[in-house]
N, C-alpha and C. Protein backbone atom coordinates (compact mmCIF):
# COMPACT_ATOMS: atom_id res chain seq x y z
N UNK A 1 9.34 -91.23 -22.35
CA UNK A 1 8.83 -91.67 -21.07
C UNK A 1 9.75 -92.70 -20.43
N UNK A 2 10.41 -93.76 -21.07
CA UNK A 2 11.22 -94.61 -20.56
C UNK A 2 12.55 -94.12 -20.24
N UNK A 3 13.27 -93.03 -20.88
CA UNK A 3 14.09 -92.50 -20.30
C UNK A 3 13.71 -91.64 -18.76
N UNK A 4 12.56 -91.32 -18.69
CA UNK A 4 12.33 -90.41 -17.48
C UNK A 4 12.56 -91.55 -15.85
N UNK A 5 11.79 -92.80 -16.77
CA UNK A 5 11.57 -93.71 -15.61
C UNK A 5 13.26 -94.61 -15.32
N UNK A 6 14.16 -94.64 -16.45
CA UNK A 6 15.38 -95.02 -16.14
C UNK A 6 15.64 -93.80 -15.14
N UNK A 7 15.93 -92.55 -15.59
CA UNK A 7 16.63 -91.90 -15.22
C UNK A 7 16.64 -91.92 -13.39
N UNK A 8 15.02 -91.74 -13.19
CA UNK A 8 14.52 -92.04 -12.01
C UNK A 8 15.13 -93.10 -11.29
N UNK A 9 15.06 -94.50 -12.22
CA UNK A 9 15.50 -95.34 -11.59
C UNK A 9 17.59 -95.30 -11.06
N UNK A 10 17.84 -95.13 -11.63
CA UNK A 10 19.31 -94.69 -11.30
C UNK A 10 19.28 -93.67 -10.24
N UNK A 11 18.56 -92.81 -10.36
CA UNK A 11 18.83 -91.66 -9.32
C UNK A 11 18.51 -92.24 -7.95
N UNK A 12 17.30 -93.05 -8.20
CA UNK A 12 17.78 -93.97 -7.05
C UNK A 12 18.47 -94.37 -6.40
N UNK A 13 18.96 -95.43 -6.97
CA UNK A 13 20.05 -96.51 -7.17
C UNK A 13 21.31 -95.52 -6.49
N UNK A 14 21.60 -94.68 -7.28
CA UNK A 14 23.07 -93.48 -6.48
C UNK A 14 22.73 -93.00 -5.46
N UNK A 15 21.48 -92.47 -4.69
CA UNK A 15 20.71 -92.10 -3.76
C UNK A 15 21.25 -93.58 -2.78
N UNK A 16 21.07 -94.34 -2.78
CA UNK A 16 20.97 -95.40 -1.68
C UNK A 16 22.50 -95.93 -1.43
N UNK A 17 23.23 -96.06 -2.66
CA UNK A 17 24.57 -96.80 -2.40
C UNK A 17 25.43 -95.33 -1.75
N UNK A 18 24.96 -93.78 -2.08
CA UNK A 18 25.37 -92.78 -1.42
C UNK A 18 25.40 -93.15 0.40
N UNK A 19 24.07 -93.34 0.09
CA UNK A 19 23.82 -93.22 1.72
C UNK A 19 24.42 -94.40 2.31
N UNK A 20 24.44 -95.72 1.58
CA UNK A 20 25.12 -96.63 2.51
C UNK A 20 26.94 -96.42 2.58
N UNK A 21 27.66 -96.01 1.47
CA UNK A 21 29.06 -95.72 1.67
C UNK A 21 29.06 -94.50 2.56
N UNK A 22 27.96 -93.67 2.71
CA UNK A 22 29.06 -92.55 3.78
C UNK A 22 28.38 -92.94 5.10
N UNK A 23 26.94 -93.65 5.54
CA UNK A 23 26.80 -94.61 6.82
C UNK A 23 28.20 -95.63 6.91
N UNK A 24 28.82 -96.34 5.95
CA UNK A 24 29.58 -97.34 6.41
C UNK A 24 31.52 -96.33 6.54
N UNK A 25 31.34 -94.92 6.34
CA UNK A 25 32.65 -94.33 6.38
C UNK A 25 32.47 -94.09 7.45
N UNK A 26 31.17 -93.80 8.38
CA UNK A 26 31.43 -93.50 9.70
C UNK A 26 31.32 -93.91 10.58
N UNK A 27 31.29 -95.71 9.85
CA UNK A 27 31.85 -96.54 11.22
C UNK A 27 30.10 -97.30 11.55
N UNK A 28 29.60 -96.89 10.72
CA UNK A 28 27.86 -97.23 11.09
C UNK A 28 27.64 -98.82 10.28
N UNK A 29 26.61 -98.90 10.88
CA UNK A 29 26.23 -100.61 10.39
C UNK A 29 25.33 -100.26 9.02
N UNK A 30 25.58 -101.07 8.22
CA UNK A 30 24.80 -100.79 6.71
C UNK A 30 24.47 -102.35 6.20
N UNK A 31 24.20 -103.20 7.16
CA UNK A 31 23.74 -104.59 6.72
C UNK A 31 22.18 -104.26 6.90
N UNK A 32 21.25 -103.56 7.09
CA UNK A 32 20.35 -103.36 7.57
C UNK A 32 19.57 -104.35 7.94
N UNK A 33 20.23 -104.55 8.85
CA UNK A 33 19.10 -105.53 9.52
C UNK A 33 19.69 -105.01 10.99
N UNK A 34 20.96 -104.81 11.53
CA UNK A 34 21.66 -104.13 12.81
C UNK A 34 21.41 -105.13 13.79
N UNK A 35 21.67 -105.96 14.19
CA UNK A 35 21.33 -107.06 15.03
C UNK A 35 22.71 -107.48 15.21
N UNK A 36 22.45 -108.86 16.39
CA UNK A 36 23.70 -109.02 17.17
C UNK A 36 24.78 -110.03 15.71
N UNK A 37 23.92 -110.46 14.14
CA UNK A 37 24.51 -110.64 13.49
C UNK A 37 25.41 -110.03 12.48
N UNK A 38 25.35 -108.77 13.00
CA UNK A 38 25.92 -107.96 12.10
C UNK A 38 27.51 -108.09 11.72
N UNK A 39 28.04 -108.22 11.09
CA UNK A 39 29.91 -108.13 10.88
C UNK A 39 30.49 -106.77 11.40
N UNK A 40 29.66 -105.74 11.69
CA UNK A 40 30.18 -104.44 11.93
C UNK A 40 30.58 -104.62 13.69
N UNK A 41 29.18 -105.28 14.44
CA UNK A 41 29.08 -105.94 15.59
C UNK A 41 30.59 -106.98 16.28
N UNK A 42 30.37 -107.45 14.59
CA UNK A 42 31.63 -109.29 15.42
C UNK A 42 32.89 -108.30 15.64
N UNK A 43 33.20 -107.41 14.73
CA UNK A 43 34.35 -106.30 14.64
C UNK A 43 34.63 -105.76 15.40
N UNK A 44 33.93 -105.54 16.24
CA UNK A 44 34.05 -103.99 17.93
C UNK A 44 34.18 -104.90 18.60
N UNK A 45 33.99 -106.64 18.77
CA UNK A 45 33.98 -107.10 19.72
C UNK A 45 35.52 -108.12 19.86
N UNK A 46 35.50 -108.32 18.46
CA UNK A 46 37.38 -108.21 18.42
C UNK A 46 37.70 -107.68 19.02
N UNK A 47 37.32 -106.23 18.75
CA UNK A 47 38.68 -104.85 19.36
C UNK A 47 38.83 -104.99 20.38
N UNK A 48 37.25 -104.69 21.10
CA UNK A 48 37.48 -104.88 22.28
C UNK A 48 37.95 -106.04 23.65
N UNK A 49 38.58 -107.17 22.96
CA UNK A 49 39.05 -108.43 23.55
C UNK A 49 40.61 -107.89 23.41
């Protein structure tokens, strides 16, 4: 039983850091919170200066 609930738990765990590395390959905000504090935010506004 404790292996079922590790296993679970990892599959998680790869489930979420999946989704945040290929949100953050395409340029998307992955601080989740997306607000004007974001570092993805301060970054575009470099560029664009």
């Amino acid at each position: 039983m404790e292996i079922l609930i590790t296993l679970g738990i990892i599959t998680l765990a790869l489930y979420i850091i999946y989704k945040s590395v290929r949100k953050s390959s395409k340029g998307g905000c992955n601080c989740n919170s997306c607000s004007s504090n974001c570092p993805m935010y301060k970054d575009e506004k470099l560029k664009i200066k």
